[in-house]
Protein backbone atom coordinates (compact mmCIF):
# COMPACT_ATOMS: atom_id res chain seq x y z
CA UNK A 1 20.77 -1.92 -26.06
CA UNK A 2 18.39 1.38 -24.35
CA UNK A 3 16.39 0.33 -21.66
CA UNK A 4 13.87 1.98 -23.75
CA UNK A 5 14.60 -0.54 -26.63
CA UNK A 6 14.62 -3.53 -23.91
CA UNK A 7 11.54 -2.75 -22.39
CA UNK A 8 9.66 -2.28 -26.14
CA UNK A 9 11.54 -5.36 -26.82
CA UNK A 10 10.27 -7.42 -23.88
CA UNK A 11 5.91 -6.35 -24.80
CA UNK A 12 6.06 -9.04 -27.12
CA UNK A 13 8.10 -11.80 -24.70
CA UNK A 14 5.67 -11.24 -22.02
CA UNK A 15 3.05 -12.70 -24.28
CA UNK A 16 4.66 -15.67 -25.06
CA UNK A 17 6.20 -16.57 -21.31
CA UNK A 18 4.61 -17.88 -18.99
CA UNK A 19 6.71 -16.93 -16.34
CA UNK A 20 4.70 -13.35 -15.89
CA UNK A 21 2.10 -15.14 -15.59
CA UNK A 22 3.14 -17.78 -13.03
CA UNK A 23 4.91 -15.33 -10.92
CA UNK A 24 2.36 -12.43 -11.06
CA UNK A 25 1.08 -11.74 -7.20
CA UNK A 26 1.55 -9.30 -4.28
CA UNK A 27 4.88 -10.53 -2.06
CA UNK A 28 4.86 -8.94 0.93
CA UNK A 29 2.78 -7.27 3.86
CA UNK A 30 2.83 -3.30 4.61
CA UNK A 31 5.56 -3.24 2.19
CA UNK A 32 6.43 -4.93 -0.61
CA UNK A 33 6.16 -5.41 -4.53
CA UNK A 34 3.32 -6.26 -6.74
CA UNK A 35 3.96 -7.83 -10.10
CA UNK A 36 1.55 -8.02 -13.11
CA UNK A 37 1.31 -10.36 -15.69
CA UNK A 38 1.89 -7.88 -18.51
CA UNK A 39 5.59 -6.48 -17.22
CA UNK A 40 4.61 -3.81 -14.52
CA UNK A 41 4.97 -3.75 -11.38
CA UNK A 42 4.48 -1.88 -8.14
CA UNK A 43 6.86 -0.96 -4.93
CA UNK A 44 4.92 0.25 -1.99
CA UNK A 45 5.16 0.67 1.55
CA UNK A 46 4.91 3.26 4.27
CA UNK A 47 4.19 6.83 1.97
CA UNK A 48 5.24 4.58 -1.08
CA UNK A 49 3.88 3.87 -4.44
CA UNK A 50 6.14 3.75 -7.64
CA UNK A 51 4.72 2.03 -10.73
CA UNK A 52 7.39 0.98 -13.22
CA UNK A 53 8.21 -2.42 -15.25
CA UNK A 54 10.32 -5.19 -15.26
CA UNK A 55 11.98 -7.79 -17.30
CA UNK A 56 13.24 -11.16 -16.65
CA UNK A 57 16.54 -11.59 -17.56
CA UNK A 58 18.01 -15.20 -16.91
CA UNK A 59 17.45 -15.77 -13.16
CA UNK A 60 17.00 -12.08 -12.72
CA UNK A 61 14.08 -9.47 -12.63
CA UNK A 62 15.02 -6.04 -13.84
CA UNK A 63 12.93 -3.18 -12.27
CA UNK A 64 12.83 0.12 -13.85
CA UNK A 65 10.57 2.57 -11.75
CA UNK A 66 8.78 5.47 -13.69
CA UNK A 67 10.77 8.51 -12.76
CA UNK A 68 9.36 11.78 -12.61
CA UNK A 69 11.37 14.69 -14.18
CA UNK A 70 13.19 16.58 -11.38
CA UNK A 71 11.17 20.24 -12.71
CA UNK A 72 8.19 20.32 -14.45
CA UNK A 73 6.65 23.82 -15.59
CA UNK A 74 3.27 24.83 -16.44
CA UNK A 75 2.41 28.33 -18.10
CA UNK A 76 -0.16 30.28 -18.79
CA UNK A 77 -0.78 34.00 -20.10
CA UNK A 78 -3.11 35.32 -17.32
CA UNK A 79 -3.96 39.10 -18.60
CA UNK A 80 -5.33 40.07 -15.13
CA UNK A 81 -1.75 39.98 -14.05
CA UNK A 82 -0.50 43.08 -16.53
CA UNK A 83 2.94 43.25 -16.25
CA UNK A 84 3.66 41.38 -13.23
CA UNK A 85 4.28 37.58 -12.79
CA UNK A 86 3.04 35.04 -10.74
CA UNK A 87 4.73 31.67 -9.56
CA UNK A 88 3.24 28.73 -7.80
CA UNK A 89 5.89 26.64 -6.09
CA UNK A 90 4.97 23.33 -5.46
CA UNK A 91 7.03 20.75 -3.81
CA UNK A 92 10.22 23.44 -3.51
CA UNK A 93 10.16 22.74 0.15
CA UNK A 94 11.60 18.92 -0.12
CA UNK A 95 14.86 19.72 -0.51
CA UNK A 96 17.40 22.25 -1.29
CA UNK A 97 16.24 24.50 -4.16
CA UNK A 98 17.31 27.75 -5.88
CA UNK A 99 15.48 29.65 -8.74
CA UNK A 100 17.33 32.65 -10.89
CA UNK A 101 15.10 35.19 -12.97
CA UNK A 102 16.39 36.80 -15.71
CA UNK A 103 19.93 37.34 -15.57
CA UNK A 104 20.26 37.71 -11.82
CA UNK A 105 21.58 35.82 -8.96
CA UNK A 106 20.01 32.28 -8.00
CA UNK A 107 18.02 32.69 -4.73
CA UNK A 108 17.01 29.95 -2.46
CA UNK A 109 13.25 29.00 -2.87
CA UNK A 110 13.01 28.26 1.16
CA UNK A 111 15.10 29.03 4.05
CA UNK A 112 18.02 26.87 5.78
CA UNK A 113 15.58 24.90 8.03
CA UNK A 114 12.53 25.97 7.23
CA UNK A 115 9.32 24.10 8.55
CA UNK A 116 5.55 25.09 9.65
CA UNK A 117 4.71 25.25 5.76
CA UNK A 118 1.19 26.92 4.49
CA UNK A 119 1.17 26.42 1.11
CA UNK A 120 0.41 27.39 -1.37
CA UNK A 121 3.47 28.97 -1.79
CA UNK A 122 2.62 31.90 -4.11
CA UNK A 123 5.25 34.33 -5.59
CA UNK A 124 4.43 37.88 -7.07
CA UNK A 125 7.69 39.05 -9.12
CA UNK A 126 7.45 42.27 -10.23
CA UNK A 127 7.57 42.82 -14.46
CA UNK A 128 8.20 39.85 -16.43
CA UNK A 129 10.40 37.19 -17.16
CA UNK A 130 12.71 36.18 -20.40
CA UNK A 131 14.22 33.60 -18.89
CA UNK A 132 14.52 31.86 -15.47
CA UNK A 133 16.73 28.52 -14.36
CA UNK A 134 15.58 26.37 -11.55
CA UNK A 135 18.03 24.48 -9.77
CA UNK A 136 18.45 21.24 -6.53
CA UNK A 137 20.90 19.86 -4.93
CA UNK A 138 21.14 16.24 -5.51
CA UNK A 139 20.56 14.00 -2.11
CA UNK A 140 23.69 13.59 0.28
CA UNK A 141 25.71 15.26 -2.55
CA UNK A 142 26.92 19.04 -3.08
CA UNK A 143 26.35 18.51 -6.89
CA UNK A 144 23.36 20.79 -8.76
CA UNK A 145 21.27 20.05 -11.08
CA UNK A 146 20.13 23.37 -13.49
CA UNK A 147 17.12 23.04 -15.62
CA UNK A 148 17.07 26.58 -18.20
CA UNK A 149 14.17 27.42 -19.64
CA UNK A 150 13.35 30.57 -22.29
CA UNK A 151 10.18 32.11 -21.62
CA UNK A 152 8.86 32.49 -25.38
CA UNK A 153 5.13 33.13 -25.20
CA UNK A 154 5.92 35.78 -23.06
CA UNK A 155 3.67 33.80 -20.14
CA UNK A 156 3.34 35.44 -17.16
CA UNK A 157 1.38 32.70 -14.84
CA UNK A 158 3.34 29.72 -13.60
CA UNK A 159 3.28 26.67 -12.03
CA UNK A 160 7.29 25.34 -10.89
CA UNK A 161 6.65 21.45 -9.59
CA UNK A 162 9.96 20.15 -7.81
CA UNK A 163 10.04 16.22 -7.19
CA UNK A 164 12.93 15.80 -4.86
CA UNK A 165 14.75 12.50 -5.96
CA UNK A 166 13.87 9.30 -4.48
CA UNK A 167 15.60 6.08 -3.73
CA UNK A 168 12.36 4.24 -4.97
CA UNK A 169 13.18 5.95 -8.76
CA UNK A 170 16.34 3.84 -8.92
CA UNK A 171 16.86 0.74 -10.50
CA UNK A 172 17.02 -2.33 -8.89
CA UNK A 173 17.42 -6.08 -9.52
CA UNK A 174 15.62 -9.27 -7.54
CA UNK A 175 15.87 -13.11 -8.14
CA UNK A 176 13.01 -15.57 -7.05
CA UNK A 177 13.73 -18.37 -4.08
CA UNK A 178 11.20 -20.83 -3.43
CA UNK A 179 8.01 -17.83 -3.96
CA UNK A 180 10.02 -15.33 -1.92
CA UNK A 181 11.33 -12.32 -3.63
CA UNK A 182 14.96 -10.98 -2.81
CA UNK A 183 16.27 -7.47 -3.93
CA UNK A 184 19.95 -6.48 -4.26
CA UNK A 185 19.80 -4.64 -1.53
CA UNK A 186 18.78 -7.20 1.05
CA UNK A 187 14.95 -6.97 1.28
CA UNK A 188 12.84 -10.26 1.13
CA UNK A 189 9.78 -10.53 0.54
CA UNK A 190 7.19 -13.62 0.53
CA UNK A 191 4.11 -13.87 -1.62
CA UNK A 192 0.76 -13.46 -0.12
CA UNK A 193 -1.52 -16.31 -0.82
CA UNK A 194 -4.26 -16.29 -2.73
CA UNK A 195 -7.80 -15.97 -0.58
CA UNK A 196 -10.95 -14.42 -0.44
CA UNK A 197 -9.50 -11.32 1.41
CA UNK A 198 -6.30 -11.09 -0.44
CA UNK A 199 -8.69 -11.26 -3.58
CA UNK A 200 -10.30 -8.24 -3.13
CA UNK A 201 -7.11 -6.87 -2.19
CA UNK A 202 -5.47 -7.57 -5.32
CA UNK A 203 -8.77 -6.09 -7.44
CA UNK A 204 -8.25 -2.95 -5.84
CA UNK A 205 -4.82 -3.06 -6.99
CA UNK A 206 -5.30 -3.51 -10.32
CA UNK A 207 -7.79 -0.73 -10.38
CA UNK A 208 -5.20 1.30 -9.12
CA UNK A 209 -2.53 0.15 -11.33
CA UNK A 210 -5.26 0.78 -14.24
CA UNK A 211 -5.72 4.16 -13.13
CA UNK A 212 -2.14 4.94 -13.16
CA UNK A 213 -0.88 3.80 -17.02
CA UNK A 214 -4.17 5.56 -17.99
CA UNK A 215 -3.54 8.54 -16.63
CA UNK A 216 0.22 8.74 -17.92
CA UNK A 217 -0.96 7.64 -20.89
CA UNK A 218 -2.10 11.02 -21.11
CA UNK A 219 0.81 12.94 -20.36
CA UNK A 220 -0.02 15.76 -18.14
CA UNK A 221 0.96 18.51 -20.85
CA UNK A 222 -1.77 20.64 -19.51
CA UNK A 223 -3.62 21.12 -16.63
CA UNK A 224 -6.44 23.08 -15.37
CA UNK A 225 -5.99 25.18 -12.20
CA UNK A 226 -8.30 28.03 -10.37
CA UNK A 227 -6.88 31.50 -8.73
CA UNK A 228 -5.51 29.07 -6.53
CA UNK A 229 -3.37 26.41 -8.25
CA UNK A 230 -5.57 23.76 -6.74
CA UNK A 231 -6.34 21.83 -10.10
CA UNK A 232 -9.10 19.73 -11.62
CA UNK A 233 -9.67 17.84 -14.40
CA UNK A 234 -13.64 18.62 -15.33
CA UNK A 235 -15.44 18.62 -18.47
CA UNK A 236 -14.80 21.44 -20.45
CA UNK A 237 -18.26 20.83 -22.31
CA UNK A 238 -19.89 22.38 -19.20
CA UNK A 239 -17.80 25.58 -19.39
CA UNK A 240 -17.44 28.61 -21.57
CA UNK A 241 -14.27 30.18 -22.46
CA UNK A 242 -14.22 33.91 -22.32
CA UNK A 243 -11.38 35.28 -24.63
CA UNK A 244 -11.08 38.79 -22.57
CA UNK A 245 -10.21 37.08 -19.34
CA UNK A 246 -8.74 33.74 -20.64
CA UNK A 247 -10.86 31.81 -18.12
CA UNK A 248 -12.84 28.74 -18.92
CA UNK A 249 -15.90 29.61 -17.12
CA UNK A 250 -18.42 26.30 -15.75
CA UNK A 251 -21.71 27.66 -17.40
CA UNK A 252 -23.43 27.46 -13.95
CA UNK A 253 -21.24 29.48 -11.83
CA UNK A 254 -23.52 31.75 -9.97
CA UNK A 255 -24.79 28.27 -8.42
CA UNK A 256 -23.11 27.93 -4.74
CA UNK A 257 -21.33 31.19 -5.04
CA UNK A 258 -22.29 30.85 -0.45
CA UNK A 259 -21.01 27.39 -0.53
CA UNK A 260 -17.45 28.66 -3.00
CA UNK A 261 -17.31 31.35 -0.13
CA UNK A 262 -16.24 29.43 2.37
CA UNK A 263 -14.47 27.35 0.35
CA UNK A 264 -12.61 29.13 -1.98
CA UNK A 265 -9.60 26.42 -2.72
CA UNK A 266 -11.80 23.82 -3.95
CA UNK A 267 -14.35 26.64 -6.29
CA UNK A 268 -13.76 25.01 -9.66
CA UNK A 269 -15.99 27.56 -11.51
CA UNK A 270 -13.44 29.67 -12.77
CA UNK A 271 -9.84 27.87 -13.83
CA UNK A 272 -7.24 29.08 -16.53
CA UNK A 273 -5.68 26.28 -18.69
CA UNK A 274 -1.58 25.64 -18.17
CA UNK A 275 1.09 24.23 -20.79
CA UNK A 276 3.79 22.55 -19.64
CA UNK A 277 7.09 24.44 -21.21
CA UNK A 278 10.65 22.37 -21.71
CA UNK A 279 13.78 23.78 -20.77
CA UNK A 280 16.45 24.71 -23.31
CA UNK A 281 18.65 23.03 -21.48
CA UNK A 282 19.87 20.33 -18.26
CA UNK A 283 23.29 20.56 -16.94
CA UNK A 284 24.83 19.74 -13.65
CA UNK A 285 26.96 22.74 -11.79
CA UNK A 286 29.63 22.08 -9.07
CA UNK A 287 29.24 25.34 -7.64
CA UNK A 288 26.81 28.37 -6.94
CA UNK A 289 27.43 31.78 -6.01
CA UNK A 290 23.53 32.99 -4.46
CA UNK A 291 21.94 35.96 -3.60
CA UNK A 292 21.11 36.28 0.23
CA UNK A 293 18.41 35.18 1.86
CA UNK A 294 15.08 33.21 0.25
CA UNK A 295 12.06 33.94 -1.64
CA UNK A 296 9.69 31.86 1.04
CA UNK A 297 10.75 32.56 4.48
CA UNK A 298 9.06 30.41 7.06
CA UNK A 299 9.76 28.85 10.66
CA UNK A 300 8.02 27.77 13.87
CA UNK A 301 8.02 29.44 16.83
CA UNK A 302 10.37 32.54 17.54
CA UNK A 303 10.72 34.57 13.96
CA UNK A 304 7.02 33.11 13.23
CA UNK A 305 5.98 36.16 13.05
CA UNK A 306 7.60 36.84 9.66
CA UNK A 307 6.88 34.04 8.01
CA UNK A 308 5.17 33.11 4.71
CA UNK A 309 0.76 33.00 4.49
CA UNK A 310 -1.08 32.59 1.68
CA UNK A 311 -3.02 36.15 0.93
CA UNK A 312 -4.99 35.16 -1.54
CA UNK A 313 -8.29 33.81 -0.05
CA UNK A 314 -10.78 36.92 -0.13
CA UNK A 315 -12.24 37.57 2.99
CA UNK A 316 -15.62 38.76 3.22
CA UNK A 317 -17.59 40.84 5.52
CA UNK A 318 -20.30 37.83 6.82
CA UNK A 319 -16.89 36.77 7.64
CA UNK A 320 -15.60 39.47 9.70
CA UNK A 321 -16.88 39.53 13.50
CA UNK A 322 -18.47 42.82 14.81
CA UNK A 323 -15.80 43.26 17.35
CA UNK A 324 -12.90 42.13 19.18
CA UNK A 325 -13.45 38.57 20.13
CA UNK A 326 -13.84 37.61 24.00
CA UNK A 327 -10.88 37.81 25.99
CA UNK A 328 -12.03 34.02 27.07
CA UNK A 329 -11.98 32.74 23.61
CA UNK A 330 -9.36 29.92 22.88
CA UNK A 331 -7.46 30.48 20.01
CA UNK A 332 -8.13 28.01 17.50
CA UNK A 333 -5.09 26.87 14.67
CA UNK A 334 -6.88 26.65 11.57
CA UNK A 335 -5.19 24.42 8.89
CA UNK A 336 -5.83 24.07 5.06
């Protein structure tokens, strides 16, 4: 039997055992699992939170953690790009990654080492692509995995979301002793009792957890992003889409064009809608022969100097200062 088939199988057993019930809780402290009377659960911890379900089997809970697709691609025909194409890279930086256009040699998407990030990481590739194959290296192993994709709208606007393999997204089995949860690989944990604080805790779980299966009920198959790639998820009954530009436009957008100055990342008055594309095909390849050196180059200090910055925040003359700055002035690191 699928997992697939198992889990569908196990919707209608959860209604009639009690166990899912009698078990449900949160065992553990700063990490630790939560369990839900309807078959979900939740692993968290330090940077942690992976939603999935489980099923009893025997003396045994099965956990299968919602895995996120290694690539995920988002496209859009942007007509103020002409010929030219533009990639957002997102997440490319988490691990070893390569990207091939067209028909010629992978490249790495970062540098060996590379750290000091200011992202976004924005490419501009000159003319415009047919085809183009992302690829990563799997953790601890020299293995690749190659996602192909055909380009057949003839998009020229992307969005490339890497999420770097996890050892949260694997399955994993537990058993119950006396209200403390063991996993197979060696972790116990107890489960909290039941009081006033742990109460409120638990309600702002489950407004979490509610969150989550809503949203991915919805799969993201679009999303809405500005000039920027930072994206938003507004009502489009307040905009106005304007066919020459392809831009849903928020029908008060000359209100806080001082405040959207200063703050161009977060302006939400202008975004361009994004469908996510499927590649052709998913294979694994032993071995890569890549062109040298990396689309994003960045490092800390010595070479700094050459490294990647976003360009694409407009800067305006209020913003410009009359003159050279005092020789006194401190130098002051500005971060996104």
């Amino acid at each position: 039997m699928t997992i697939c088939a198992a889990l569908l199988l196990a919707t209608g057993a959860q209604a009639q055992q009690p166990r899912y019930k009698q078990h449900a809780g949160r065992y553990g402290g700063n990490s630790g699992i939560c369990l839900f009377e309807d078959g979900k659960f939740l692993l968290y911890g330090y940077a942690t939170a992976v939603f999935g379900q489980y099923l009893f089997e025997k003396d045994y809970l099965l956990f299968y953690p919602d895995k996120p697709a290694v690539f995920t691609v988002y496209a859009h025909k942007n007509p103020a790009l002409h010929d030219s194409t533009r990639i957002n890279f997102v997440n490319f930086q988490d691990g070893r990654t390569w990207v091939q256009f067209n028909n010629t040699k992978a490249q790495r998407a970062f540098n060996e080492d590379a750290n000091c990030f200011d992202a976004p990481f924005v490419y501009q590739h000159p003319g415009n692509l047919k085809t183009f194959t992302l690829l990563a290296a799997a953790p601890e192993s020299e293995q690749l995995v190659s996602w192909e994709y055909a380009n057949a709208k003839g998009c020229n606007d992307f969005i490339f979301l890497y999420n770097k393999p996890k050892r949260e997204y694997e399955h994993f089995s537990a058993h119950l002793e006396q209200g403390t949860l063991k996993t197979d690989n060696g972790q116990a944990y107890t489960k909290v009792t039941q009081d006033e604080s742990e109460d409120g805790q638990w309600k702002e779980i489950l407004e979490w957890k509610r969150q989550y299966f809503a949203s991915a009920a919805q799969e993201a198959d679009k999303v809405l992003a500005n000039k920027h790639y930072n994206t938003f998820a507004p009502d489009l009954k307040q905009y106005t889409f304007d066919n020459k530009t392809a831009l849903y436009i928020a029908n008060n957008a000359e209100d806080n064009e001082a405040y959207f100055r200063g703050n161009q990342y977060k302006d939400d008055r202008y975004i361009r809608l994004y469908e996510k594309i499927l590649p052709q095909r998913e294979s694994k390849v032993s071995h890569l022969s890549s062109a040298p050196g990396s689309i994003f180059f960045t490092v800390c200090g010595e070479g700094s100097e050459k490294s990647y910055h976003y360009n694409g925040f407009i800067k305006y003359e209020e913003d410009k200062p009359d003159g050279p700055l005092p020789t006194t002035t401190v130098p002051v690191k500005v971060t996104e």
